[in-house]
Protein backbone atom coordinates (compact mmCIF):
# COMPACT_ATOMS: atom_id res chain seq x y z
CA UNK A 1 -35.79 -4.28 -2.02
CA UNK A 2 -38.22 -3.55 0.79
CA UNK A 3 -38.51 -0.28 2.14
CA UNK A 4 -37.01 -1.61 5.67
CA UNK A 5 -33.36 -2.24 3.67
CA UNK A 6 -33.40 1.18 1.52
CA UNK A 7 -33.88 2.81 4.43
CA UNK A 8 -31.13 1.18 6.63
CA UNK A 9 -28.74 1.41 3.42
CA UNK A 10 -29.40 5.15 3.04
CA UNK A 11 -28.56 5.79 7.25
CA UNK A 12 -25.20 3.64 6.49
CA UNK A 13 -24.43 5.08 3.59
CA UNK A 14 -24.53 8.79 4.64
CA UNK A 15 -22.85 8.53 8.43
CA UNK A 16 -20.15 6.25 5.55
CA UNK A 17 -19.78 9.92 3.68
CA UNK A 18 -19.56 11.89 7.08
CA UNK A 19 -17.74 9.60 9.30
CA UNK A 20 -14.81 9.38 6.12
CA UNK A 21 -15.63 13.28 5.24
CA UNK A 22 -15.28 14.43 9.12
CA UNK A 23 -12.29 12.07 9.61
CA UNK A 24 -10.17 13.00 6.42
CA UNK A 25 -10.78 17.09 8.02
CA UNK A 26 -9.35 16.11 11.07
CA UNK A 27 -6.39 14.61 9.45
CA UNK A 28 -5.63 17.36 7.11
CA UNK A 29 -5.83 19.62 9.82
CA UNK A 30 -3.48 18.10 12.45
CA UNK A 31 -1.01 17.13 9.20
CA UNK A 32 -1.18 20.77 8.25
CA UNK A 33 -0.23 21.57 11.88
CA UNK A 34 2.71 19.87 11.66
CA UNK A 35 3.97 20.70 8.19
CA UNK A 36 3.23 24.20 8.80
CA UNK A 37 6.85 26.11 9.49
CA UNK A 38 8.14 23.58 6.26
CA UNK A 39 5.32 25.34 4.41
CA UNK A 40 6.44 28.75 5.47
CA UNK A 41 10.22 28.29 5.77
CA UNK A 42 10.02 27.07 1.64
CA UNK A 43 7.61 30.01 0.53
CA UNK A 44 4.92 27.26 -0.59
CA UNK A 45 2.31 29.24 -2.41
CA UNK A 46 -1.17 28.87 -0.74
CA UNK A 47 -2.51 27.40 -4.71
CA UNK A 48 0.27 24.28 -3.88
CA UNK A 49 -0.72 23.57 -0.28
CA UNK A 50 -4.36 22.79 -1.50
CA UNK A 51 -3.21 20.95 -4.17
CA UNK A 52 -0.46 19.07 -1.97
CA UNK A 53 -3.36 17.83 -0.13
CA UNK A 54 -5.78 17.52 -2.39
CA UNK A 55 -3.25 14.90 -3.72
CA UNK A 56 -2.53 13.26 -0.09
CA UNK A 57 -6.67 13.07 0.32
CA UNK A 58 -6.88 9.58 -1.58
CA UNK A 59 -4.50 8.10 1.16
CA UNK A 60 -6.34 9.31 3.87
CA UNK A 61 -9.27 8.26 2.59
CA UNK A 62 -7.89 4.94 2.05
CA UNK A 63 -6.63 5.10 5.31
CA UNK A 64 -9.86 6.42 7.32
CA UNK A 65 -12.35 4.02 5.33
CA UNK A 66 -12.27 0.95 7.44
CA UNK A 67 -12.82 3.82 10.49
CA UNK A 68 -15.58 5.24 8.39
CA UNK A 69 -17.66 2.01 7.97
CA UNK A 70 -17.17 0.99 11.79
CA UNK A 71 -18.45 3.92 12.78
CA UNK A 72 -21.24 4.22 10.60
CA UNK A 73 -22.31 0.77 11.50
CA UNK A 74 -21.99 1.02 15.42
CA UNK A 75 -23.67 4.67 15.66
CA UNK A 76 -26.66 2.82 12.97
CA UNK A 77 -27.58 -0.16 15.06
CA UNK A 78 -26.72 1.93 18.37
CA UNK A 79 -29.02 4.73 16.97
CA UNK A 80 -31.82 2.24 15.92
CA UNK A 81 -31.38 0.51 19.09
CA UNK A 82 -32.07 4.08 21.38
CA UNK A 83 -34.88 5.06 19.17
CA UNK A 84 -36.58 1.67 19.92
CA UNK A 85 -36.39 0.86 16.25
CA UNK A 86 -34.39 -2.00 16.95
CA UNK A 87 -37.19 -3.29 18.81
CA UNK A 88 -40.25 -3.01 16.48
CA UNK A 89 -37.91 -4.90 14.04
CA UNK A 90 -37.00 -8.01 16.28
CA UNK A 91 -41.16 -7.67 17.16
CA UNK A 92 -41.63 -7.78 13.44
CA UNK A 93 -40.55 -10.94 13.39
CA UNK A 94 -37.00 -9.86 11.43
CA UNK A 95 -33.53 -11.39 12.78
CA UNK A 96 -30.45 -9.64 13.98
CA UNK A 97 -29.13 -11.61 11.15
CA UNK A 98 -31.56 -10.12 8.46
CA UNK A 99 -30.89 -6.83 10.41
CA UNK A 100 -27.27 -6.48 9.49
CA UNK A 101 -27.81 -8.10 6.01
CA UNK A 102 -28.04 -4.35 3.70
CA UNK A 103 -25.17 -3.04 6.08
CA UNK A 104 -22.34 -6.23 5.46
CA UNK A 105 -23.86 -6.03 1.53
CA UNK A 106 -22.88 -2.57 1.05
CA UNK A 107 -19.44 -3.28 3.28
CA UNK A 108 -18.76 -5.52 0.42
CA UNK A 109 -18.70 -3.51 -2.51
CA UNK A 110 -16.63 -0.78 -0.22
CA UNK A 111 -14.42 -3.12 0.29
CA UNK A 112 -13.77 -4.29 -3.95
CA UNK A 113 -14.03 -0.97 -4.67
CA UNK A 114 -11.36 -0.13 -1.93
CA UNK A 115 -8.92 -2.67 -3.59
CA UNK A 116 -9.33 -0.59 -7.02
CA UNK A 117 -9.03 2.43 -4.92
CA UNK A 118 -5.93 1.54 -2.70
CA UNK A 119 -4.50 -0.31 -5.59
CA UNK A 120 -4.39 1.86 -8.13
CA UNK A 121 -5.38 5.65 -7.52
CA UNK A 122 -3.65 5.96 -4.26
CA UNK A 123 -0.37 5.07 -5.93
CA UNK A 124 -1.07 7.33 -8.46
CA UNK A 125 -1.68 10.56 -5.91
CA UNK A 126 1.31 9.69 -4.00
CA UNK A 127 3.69 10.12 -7.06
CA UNK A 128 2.05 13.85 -7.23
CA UNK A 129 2.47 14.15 -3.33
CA UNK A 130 6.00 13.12 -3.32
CA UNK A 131 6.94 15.10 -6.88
CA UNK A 132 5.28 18.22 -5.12
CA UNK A 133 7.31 17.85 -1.45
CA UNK A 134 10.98 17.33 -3.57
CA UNK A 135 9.84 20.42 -5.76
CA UNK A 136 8.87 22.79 -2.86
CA UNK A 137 9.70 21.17 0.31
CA UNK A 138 13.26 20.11 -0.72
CA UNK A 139 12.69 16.83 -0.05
CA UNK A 140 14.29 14.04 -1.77
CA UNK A 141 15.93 16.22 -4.15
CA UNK A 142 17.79 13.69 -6.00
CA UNK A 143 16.29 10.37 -6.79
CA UNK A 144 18.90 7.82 -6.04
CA UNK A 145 19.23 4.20 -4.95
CA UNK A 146 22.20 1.53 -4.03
CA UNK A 147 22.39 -2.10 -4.35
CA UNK A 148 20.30 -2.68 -7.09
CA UNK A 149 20.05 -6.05 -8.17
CA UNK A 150 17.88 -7.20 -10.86
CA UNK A 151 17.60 -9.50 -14.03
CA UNK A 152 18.04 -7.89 -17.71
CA UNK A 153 17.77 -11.19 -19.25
CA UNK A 154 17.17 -14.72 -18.37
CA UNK A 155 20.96 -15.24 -18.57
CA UNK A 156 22.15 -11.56 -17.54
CA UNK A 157 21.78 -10.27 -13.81
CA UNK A 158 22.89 -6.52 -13.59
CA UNK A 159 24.29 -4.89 -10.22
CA UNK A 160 24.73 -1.59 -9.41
CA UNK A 161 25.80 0.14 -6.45
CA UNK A 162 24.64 3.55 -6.43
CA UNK A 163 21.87 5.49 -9.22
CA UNK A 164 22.25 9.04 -9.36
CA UNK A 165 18.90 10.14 -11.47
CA UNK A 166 19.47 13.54 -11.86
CA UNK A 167 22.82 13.03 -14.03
CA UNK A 168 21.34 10.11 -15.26
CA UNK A 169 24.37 7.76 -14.40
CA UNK A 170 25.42 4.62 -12.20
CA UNK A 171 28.31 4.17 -10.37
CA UNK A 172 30.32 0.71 -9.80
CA UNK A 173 28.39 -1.84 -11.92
CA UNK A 174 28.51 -4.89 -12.75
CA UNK A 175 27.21 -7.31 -15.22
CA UNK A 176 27.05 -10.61 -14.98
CA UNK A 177 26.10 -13.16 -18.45
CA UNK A 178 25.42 -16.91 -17.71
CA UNK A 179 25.31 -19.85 -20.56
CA UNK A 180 22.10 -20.33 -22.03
CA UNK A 181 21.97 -24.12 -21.47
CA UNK A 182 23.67 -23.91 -17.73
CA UNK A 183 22.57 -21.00 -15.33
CA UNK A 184 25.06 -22.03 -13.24
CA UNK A 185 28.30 -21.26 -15.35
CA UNK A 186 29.14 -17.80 -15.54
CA UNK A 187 30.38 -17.05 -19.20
CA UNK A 188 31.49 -13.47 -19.43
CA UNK A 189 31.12 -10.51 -16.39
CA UNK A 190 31.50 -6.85 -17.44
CA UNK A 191 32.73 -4.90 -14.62
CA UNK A 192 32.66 -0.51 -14.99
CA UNK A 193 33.36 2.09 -12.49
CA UNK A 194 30.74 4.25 -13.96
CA UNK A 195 28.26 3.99 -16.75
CA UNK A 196 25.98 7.23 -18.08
CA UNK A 197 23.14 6.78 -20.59
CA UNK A 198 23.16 8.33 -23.73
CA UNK A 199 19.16 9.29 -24.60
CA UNK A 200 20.29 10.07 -27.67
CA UNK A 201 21.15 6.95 -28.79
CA UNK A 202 19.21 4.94 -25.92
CA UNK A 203 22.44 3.65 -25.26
CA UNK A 204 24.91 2.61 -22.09
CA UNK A 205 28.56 4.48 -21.85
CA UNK A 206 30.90 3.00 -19.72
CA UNK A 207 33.96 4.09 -18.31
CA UNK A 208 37.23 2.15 -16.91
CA UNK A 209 35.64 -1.22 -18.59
CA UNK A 210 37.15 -4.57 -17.80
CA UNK A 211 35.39 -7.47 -19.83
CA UNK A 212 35.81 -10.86 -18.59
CA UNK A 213 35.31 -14.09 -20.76
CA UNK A 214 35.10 -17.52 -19.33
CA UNK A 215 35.60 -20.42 -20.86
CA UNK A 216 36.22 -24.09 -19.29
CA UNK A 217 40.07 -23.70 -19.34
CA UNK A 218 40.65 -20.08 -19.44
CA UNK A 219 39.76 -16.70 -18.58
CA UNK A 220 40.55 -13.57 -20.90
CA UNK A 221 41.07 -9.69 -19.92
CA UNK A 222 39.49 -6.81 -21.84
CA UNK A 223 40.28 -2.86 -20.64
CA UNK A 224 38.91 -0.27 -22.07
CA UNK A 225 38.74 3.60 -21.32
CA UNK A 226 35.10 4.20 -22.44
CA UNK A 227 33.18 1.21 -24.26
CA UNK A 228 29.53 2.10 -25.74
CA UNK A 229 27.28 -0.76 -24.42
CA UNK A 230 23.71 -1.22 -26.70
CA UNK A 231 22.69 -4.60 -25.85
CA UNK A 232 21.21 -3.30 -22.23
CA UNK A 233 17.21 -3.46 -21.62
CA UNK A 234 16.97 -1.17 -19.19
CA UNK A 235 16.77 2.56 -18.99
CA UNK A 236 17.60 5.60 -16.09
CA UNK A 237 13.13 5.44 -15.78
CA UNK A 238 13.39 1.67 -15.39
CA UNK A 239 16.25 1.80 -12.66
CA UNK A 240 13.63 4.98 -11.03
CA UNK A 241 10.69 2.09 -10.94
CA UNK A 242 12.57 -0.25 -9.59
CA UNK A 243 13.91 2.06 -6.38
CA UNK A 244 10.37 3.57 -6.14
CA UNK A 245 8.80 3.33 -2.90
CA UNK A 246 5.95 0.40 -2.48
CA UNK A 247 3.33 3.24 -1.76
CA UNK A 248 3.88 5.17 -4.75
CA UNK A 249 3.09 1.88 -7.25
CA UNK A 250 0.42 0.21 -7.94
CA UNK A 251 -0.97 -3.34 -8.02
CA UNK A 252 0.47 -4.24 -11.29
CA UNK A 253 3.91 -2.87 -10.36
CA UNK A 254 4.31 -4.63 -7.07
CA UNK A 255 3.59 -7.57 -8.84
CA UNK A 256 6.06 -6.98 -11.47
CA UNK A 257 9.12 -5.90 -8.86
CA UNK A 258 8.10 -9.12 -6.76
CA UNK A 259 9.00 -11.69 -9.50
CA UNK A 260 11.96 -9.62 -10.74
CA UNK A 261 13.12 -9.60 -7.18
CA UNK A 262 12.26 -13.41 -6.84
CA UNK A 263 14.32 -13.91 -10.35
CA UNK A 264 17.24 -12.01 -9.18
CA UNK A 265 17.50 -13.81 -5.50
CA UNK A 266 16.96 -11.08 -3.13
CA UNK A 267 14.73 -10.73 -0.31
CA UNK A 268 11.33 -10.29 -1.58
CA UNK A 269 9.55 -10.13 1.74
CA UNK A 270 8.36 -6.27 2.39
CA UNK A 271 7.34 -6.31 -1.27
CA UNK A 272 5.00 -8.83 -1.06
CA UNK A 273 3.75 -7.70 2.44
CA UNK A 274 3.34 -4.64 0.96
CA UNK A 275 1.55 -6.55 -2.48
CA UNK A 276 -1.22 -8.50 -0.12
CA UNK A 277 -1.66 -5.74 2.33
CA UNK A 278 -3.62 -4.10 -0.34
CA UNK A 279 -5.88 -6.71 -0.22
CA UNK A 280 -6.31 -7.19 3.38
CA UNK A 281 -6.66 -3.89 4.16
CA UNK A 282 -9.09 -3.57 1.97
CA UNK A 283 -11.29 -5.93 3.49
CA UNK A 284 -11.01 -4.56 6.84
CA UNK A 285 -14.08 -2.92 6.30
CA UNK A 286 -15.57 -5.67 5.66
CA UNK A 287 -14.36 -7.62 8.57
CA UNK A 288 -14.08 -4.69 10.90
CA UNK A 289 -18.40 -4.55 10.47
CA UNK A 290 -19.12 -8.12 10.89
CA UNK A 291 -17.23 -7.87 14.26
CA UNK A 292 -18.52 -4.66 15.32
CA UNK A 293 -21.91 -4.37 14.26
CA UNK A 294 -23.43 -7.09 16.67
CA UNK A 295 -22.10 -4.88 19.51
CA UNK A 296 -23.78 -2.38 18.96
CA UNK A 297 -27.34 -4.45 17.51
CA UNK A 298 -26.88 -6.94 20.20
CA UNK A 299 -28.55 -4.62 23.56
CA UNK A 300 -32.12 -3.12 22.98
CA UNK A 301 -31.48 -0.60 24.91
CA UNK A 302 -27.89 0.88 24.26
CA UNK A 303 -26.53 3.99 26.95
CA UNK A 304 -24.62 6.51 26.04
CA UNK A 305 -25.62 7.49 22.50
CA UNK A 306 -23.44 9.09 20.30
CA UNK A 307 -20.19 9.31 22.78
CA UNK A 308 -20.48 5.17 23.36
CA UNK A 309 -20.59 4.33 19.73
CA UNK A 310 -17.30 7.00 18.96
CA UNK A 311 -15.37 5.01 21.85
CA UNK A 312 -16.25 1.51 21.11
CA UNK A 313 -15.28 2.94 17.43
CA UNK A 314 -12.03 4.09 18.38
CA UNK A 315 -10.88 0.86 20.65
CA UNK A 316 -11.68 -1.24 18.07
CA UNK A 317 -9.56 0.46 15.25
CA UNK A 318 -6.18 1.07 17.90
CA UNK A 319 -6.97 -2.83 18.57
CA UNK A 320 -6.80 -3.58 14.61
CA UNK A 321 -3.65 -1.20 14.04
CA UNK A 322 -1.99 -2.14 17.08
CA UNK A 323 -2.10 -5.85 16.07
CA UNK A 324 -1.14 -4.87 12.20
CA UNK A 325 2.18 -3.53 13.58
CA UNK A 326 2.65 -6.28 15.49
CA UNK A 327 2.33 -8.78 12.70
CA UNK A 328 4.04 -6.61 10.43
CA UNK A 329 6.88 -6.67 12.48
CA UNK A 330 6.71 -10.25 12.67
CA UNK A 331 6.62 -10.62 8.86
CA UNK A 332 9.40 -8.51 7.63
CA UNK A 333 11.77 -10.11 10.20
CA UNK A 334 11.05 -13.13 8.43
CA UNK A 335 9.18 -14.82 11.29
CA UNK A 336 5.68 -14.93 9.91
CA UNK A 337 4.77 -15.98 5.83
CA UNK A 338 4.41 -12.31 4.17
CA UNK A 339 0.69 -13.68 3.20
CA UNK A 340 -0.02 -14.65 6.71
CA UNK A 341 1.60 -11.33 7.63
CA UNK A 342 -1.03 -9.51 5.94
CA UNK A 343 -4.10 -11.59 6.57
CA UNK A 344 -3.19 -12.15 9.91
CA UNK A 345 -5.19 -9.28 11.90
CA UNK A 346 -8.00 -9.80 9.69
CA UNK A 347 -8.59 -13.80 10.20
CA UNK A 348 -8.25 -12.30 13.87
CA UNK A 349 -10.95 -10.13 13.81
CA UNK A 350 -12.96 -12.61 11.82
CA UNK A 351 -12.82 -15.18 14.36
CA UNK A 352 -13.72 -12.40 17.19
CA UNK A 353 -17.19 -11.69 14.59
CA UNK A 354 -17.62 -14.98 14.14
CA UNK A 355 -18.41 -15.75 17.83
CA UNK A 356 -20.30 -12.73 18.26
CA UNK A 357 -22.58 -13.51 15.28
CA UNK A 358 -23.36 -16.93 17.47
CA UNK A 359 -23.60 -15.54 20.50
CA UNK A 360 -25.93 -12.19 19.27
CA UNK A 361 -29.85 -12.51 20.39
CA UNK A 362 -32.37 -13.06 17.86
């Protein structure tokens, strides 16, 4: 590595760790603003409030990263370019191209190691930041969900129309057992006005049972008062997973609720925008740079310093989020394919640095 790189990579690098470290302060600050009378109203010890945000800091982070490297790479090149360093280096005989080279390297393992980051620690935090605002900000107090659909077995689709966590118990369910050799004809359907689960036994009770068996030229009645059911495969933590919000699970468990979702027939959509998202926003760093950077490289002689690099910074990233919402919009009304969706702003973008990596001076 010749000296000219390391010492490009280490300017990156550390406006990377001040741009994200002065951005997540800002953040905290203004969010601490506004949660302030919750935190007093509740009597949140000052010991929680640090550790409700140190909690919330891997979202931000997340969220301020693609800022971070932007910023870092226009206020480089712009700084470079003022201090006439820019100069000796195209006199040197070195391209823009070669230039940028250590900058869109290190943008690349930000970006993998922001799709480790996003996908797995983030979720992670969240759970903590949400436990923490139901336990002292009386938020969400009782975990609960309706309209769950999902698939116990290949032949058995369960549906429930309200989870109540904290006792533990569903209310109005209904399950639903298909033949073996033909999905299509329904062979028995267990309807209950409420079931609770037993942890004792790891078992389903139901109450006001009616059992329904088909066959091809009858149908028989069942009623019972209570009826123990131990043939179920899913659990009060399993029903909790499934209602969890996208942000609090990870990679892994998108993945999971998306083909469970796909296998019982519902509207997948969100999930997977959700799923791919990771991905894409990930690479916004990435992309974000390549667009940005020859910008800032292209002019030897850049005005405005500092205050120019923070507001060609700033249009650029309400540009990028501006158009996510947009497409966003697009793809959970259906409108736009929920990989498109999330890929969208970034192929944007990319085309944008594509023509101003042609267009840039050598």
């Amino acid at each position: 590595m010749k000296i000219l790189d390391k010492y490009i990579i280490k300017q990156f690098v550390l406006t990377i760790l001040f741009g994200l470290l002065a951005f997540t302060l800002i953040f905290v600050i203004v969010d601490m603003m506004e949660n302030l009378d919750d935190f007093i109203d509740q009597n949140v010890p000052a010991g929680m409030i640090f550790q409700y945000y140190f909690v919330f800091a891997p979202e931000i982070i997340k969220l301020m990263t693609p800022v971070a490297v932007l910023f870092s790479s226009l206020f480089t090149a712009g700084k470079m370019s003022n201090l006439n360093e820019l100069t000796a280096i195209k006199s040197s005989g070195i391209s823009l191209y070669r230039f940028m080279t250590p900058m869109v390297i290190v943008t690349v393992f930000v970006s993998l190691f922001a799709i480790y980051f996003g996908g797995y620690v983030v979720p992670e935090a969240n759970q903590y930041k949400a436990e923490i605002e139901r336990s002292y900000l009386k938020k969400n107090l009782i975990f609960s969900g309706s309209n769950i659909f999902f698939q116990d077995l290949y032949n058995r689709i369960v549906s429930i129309h309200f989870f109540d966590s904290f006792n533990n118990q569903v209310v109005k369910v209904s399950i639903q057992t298909f033949d073996e050799n033909d999905l299509s004809i329904m062979t028995k359907r267990t309807d209950a006005q409420r079931m609770k689960f037993d942890s004792t036994k790891s078992t389903w009770l139901a109450y006001d049972v009616v059992n329904r068996t088909f066959s091809r030229d009858k149908e028989t009645y069942e009623y019972f008062g209570i009826q123990e059911i131990s043939n179920l495969n899913f659990t009060p933590g399993d029903l909790e997973s499934k209602q969890q919000k996208p942000e609090e699970m990870t990679l892994s468990e998108l993945n999971k609720l998306i083909d469970d979702q796909i296998k019982a027939g519902t509207d997948s959509k969100r999930v997977q925008i959700e799923y791919y998202s990771r991905f894409s926003f990930a690479m916004a760093s990435f992309v974000v740079v390549l667009f940005g950077l020859p910008l800032a490289a292209n002019t030897d002689k850049r005005r405005g310093g500092l205050a120019l690099q923070f507001g060609i910074n700033i249009l650029i990233t309400f540009i990028y989020l501006g158009t996510m919402q947009i497409s966003s919009a697009f793809g959970k009304n259906g409108a736009l394919n929920p990989i498109l969706t999330a890929w969208l702003v970034n192929l944007f973008f990319l085309a944008g640095a594509v023509i101003n990596l042609l267009k840039v001076r050598q």
